[in-house]
C-alpha atoms as a PDB file:
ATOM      1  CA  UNK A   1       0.000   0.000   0.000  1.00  0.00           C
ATOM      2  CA  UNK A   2       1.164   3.604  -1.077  1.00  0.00           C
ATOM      3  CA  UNK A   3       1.666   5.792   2.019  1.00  0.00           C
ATOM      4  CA  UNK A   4       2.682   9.094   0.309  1.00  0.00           C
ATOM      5  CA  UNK A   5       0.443  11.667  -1.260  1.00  0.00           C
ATOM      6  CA  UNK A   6      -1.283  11.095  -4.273  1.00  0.00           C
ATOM      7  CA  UNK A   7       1.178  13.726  -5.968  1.00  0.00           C
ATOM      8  CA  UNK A   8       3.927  11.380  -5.286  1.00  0.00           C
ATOM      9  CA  UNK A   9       2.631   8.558  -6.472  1.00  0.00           C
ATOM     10  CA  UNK A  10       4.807   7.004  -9.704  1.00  0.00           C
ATOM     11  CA  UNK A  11       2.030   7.366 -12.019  1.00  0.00           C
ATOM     12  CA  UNK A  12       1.616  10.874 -11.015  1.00  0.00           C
ATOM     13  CA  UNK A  13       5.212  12.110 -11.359  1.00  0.00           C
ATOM     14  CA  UNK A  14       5.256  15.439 -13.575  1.00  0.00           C
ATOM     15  CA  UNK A  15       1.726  15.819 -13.542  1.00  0.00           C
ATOM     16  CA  UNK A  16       1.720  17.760 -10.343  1.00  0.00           C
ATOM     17  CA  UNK A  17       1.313  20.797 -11.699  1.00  0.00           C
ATOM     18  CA  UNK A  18      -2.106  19.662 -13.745  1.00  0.00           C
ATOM     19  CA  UNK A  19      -3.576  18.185 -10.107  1.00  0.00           C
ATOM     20  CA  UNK A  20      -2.980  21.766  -8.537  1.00  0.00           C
ATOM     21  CA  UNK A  21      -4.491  23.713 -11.794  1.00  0.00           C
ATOM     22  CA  UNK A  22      -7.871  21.387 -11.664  1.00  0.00           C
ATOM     23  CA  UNK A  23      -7.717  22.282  -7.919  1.00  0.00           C
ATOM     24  CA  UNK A  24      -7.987  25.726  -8.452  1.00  0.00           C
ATOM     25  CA  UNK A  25     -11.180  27.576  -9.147  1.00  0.00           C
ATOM     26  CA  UNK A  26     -11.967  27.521 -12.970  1.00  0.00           C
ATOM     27  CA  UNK A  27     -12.273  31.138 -14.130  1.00  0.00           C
ATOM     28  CA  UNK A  28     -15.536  30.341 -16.332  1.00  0.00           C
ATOM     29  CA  UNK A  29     -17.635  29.128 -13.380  1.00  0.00           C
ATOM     30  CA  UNK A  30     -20.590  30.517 -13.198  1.00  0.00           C
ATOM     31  CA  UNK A  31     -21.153  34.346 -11.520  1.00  0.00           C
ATOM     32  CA  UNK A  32     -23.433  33.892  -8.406  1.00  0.00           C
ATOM     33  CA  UNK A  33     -26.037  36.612  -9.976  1.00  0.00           C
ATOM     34  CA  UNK A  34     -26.063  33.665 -12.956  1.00  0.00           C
ATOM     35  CA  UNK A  35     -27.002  30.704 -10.488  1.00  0.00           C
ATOM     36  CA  UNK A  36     -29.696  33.383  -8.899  1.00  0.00           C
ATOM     37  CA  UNK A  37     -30.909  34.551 -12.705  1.00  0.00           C
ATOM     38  CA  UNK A  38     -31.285  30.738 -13.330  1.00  0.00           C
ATOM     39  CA  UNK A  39     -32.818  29.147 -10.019  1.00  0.00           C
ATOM     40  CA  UNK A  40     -35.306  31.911  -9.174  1.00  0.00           C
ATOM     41  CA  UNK A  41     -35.291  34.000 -12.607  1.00  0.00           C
ATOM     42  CA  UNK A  42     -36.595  31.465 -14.986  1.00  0.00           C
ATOM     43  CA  UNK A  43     -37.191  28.375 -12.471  1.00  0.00           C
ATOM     44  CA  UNK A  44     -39.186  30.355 -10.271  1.00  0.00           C
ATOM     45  CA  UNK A  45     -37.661  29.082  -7.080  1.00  0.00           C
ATOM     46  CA  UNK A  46     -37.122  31.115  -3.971  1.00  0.00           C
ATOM     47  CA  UNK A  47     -33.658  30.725  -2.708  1.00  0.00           C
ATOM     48  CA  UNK A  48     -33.186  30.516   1.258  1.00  0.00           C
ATOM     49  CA  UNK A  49     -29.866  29.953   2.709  1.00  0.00           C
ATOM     50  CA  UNK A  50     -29.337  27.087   4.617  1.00  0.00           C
ATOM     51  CA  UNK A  51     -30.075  28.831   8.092  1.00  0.00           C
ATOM     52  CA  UNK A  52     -33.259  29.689   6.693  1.00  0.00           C
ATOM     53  CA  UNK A  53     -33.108  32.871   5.803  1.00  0.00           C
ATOM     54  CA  UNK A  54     -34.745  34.205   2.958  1.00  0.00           C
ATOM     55  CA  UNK A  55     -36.242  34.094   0.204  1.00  0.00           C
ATOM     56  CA  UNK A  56     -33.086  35.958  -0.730  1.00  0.00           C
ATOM     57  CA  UNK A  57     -32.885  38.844  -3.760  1.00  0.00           C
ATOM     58  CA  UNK A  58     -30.278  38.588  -6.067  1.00  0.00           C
ATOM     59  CA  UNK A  59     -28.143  41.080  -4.101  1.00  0.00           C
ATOM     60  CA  UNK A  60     -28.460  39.730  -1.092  1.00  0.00           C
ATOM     61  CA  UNK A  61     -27.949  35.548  -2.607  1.00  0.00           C
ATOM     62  CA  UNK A  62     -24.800  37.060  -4.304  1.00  0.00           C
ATOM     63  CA  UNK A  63     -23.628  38.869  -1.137  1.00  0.00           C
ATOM     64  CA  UNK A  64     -23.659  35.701   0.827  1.00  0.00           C
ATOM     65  CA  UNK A  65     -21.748  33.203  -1.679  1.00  0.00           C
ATOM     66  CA  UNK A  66     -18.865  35.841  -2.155  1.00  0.00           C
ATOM     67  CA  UNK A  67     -18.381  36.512   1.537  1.00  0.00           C
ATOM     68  CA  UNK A  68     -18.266  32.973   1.644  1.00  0.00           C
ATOM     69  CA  UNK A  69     -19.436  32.485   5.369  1.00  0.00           C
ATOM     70  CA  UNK A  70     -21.882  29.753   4.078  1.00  0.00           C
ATOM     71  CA  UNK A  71     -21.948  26.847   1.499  1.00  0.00           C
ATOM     72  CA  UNK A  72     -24.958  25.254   1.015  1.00  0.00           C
ATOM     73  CA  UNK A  73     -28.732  27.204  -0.131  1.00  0.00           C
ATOM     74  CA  UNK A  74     -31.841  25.135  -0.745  1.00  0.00           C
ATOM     75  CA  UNK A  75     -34.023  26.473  -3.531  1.00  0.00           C
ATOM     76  CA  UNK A  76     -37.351  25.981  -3.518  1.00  0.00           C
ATOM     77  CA  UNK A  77     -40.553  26.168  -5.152  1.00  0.00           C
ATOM     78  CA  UNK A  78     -43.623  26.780  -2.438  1.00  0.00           C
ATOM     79  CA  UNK A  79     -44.634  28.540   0.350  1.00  0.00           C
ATOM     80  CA  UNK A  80     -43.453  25.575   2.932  1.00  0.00           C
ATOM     81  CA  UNK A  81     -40.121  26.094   3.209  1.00  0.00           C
ATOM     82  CA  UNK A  82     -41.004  29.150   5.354  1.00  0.00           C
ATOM     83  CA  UNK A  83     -43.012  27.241   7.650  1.00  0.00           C
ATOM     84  CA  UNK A  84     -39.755  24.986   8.545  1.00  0.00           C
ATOM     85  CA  UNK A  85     -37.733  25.502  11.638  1.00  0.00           C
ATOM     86  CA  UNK A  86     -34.533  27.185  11.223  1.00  0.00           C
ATOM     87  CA  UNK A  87     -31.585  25.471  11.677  1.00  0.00           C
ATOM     88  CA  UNK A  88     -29.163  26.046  14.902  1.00  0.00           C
ATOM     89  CA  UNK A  89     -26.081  26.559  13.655  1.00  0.00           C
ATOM     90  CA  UNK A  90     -22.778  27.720  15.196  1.00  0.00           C
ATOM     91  CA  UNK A  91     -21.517  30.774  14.449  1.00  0.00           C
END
């Protein structure tokens, strides 16, 4: 069994450099007013982050994903999501 790091690995000698590139973020990926434009524009769906809050605008969804406190949103399409609890979370 192989104990090192992947990147050591025989096979992978020389293609370190490729492993850290597809690690990094891909400058094409899709602008967080695109995902809201898409998910609530033309879906329809109200977007609440995954404390609850929301539904958020397109200001405010973009706001949060670049400050980058929080990773996950749910999207959805009816009034029930705002009869949920919120989540506890830990700040």
């Amino acid at each position: 069994m192989h104990s090192g790091s992947p990147l050591t690995h025989d096979c992978c000698q020389g293609n370190s450099d490729k492993a850290m590139a597809a690690a990094r973020p891909i400058a094409t990926e899709p602008k967080p007013e695109s995902v809201w434009d898409l998910l609530s524009g033309t879906a329809g769906l109200r977007i609440y982050d995954i404390e609850g809050r929301g539904p958020l605008s397109r200001d405010a969804f973009a706001d949060s994903l670049i400050a980058g406190e929080l990773w996950n949103y749910v999207a959805h399409s009816g009034s029930q999501f705002s009869q949920l609890p919120v989540l506890a979370t830990a700040h």
